[in-house]
Protein backbone atom coordinates (compact mmCIF):
# COMPACT_ATOMS: atom_id res chain seq x y z
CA UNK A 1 6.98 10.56 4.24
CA UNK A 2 4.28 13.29 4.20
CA UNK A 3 0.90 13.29 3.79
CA UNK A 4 -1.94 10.67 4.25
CA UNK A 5 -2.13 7.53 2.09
CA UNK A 6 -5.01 8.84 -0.76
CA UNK A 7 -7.94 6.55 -1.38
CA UNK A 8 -7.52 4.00 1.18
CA UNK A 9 -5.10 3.10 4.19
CA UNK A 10 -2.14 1.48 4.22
CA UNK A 11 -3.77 -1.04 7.00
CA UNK A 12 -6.60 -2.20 4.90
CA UNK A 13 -4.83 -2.65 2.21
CA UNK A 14 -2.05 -5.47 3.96
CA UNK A 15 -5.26 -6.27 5.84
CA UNK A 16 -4.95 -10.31 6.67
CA UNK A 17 -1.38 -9.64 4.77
CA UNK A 18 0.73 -8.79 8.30
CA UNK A 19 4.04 -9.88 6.74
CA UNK A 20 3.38 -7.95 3.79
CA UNK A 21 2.63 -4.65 6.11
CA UNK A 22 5.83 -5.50 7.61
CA UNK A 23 7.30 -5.89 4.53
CA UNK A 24 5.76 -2.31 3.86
CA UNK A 25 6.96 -0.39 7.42
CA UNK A 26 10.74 -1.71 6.20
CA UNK A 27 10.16 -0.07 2.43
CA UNK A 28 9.37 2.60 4.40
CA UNK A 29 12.07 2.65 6.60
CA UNK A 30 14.41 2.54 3.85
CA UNK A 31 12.56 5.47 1.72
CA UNK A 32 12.83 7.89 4.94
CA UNK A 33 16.51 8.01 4.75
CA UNK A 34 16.07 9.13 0.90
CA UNK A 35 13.52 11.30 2.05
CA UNK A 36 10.25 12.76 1.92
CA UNK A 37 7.54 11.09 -0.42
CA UNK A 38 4.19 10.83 -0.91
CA UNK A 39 2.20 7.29 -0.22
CA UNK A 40 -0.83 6.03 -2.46
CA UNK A 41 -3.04 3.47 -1.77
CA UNK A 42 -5.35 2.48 -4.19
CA UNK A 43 -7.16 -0.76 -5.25
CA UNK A 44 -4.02 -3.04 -6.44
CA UNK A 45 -1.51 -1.55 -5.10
CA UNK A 46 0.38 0.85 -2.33
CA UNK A 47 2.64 3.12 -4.40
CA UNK A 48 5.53 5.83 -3.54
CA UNK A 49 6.20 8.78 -5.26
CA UNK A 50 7.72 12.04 -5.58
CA UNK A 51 6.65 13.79 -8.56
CA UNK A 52 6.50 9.82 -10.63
CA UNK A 53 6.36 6.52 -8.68
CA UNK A 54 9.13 4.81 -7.76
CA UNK A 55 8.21 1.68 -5.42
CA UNK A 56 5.26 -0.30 -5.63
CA UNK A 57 4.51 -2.67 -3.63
CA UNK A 58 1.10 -5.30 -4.03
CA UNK A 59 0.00 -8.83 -3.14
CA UNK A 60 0.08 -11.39 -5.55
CA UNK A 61 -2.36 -13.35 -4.15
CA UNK A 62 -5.05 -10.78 -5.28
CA UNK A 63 -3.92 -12.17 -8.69
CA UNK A 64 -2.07 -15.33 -8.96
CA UNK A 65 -3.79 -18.77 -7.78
CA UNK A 66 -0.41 -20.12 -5.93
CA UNK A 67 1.46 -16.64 -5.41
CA UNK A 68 5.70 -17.84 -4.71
CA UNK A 69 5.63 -14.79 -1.88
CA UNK A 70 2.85 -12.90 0.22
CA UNK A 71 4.11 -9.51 -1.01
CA UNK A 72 5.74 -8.47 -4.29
CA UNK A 73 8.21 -4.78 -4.54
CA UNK A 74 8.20 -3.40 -7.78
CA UNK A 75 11.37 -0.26 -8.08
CA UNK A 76 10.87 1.66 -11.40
CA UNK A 77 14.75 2.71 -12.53
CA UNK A 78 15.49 4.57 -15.56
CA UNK A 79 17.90 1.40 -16.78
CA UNK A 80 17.29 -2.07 -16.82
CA UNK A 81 19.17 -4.14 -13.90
CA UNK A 82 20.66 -7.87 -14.26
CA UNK A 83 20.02 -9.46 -10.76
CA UNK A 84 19.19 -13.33 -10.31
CA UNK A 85 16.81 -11.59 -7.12
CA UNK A 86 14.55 -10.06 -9.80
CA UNK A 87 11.59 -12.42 -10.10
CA UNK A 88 10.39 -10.45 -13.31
CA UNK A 89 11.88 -7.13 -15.01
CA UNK A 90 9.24 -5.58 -17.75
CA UNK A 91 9.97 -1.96 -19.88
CA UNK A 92 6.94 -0.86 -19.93
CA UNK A 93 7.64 2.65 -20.95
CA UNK A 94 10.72 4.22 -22.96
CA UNK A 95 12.43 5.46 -19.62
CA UNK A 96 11.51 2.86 -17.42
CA UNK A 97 12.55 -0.32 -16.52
CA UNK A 98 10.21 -1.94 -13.57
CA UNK A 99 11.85 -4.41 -11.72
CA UNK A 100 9.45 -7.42 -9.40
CA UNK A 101 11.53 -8.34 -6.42
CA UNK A 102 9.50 -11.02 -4.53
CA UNK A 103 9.76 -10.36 -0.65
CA UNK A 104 9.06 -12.85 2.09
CA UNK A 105 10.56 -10.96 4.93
CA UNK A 106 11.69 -7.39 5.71
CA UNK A 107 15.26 -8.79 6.50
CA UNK A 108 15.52 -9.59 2.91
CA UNK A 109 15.72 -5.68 2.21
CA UNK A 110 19.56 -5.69 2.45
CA UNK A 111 21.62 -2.37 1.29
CA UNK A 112 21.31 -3.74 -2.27
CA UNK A 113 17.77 -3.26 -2.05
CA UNK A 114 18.63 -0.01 -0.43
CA UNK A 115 20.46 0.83 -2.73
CA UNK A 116 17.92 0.11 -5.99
CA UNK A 117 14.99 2.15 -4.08
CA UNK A 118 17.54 5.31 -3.63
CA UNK A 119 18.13 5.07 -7.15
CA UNK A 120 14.43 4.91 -7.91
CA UNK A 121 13.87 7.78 -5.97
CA UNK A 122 16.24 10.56 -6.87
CA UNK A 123 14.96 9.27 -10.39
CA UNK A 124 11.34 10.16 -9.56
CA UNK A 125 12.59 13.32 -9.37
């Protein structure tokens, strides 16, 4: 990763959220063996990105009255994926599919999850 998370910090945003930052530190994890990437923080999210976002990654319970996990990833790919782990997959523009993977703990980022993020990041270009 380079660079400082822009507009806020990663710690206040998972602030009162500590499985969610862990949840966060193992997206992480995962993204430095891609590579380098840029981190944003801003208001409703913490996003990664190269030159487009690939991984998002926000709390639900910002937004939801009974949220199903603490922490939700969203991986943008540039195809639409059929997994039963997918709580949600939207198209919200012609070369992107995003894809809501609800997280409740880092060991559920196996090497399929792996996987989808090093898609979404050589994608991101």
């Amino acid at each position: 990763m380079v660079g400082d998370p822009v507009g806020g910090t990663v710690e206040g945003f998972f602030t009162g959220h500590p499985g969610a930052e862990a949840v966060y530190q193992a997206v992480r994890d995962l993204v430095a063996a891609c590579g380098p990437c840029e981190v944003w923080v801003g208001r409703s999210q913490v996003a990664l990105r190269r030159r487009r976002g690939f991984a998002y990654l926000w709390l639900p319970g910002r937004w939801l009255a009974h949220p199903a996990s603490d922490v939700v990833l969203s991986i943008a790919l540039p195809r639409e994926l059929a997994s039963p782990r997918f709580k949600q997959v939207a198209h919200p523009a012609p070369r992107v599919w995003m894809h809501h993977l609800e997280v409740h703990h880092p060991a559920d980022l196996d090497g399929e999850v792996a996987g989808w993020i090093e898609e979404a990041y050589r994608s991101a270009g």
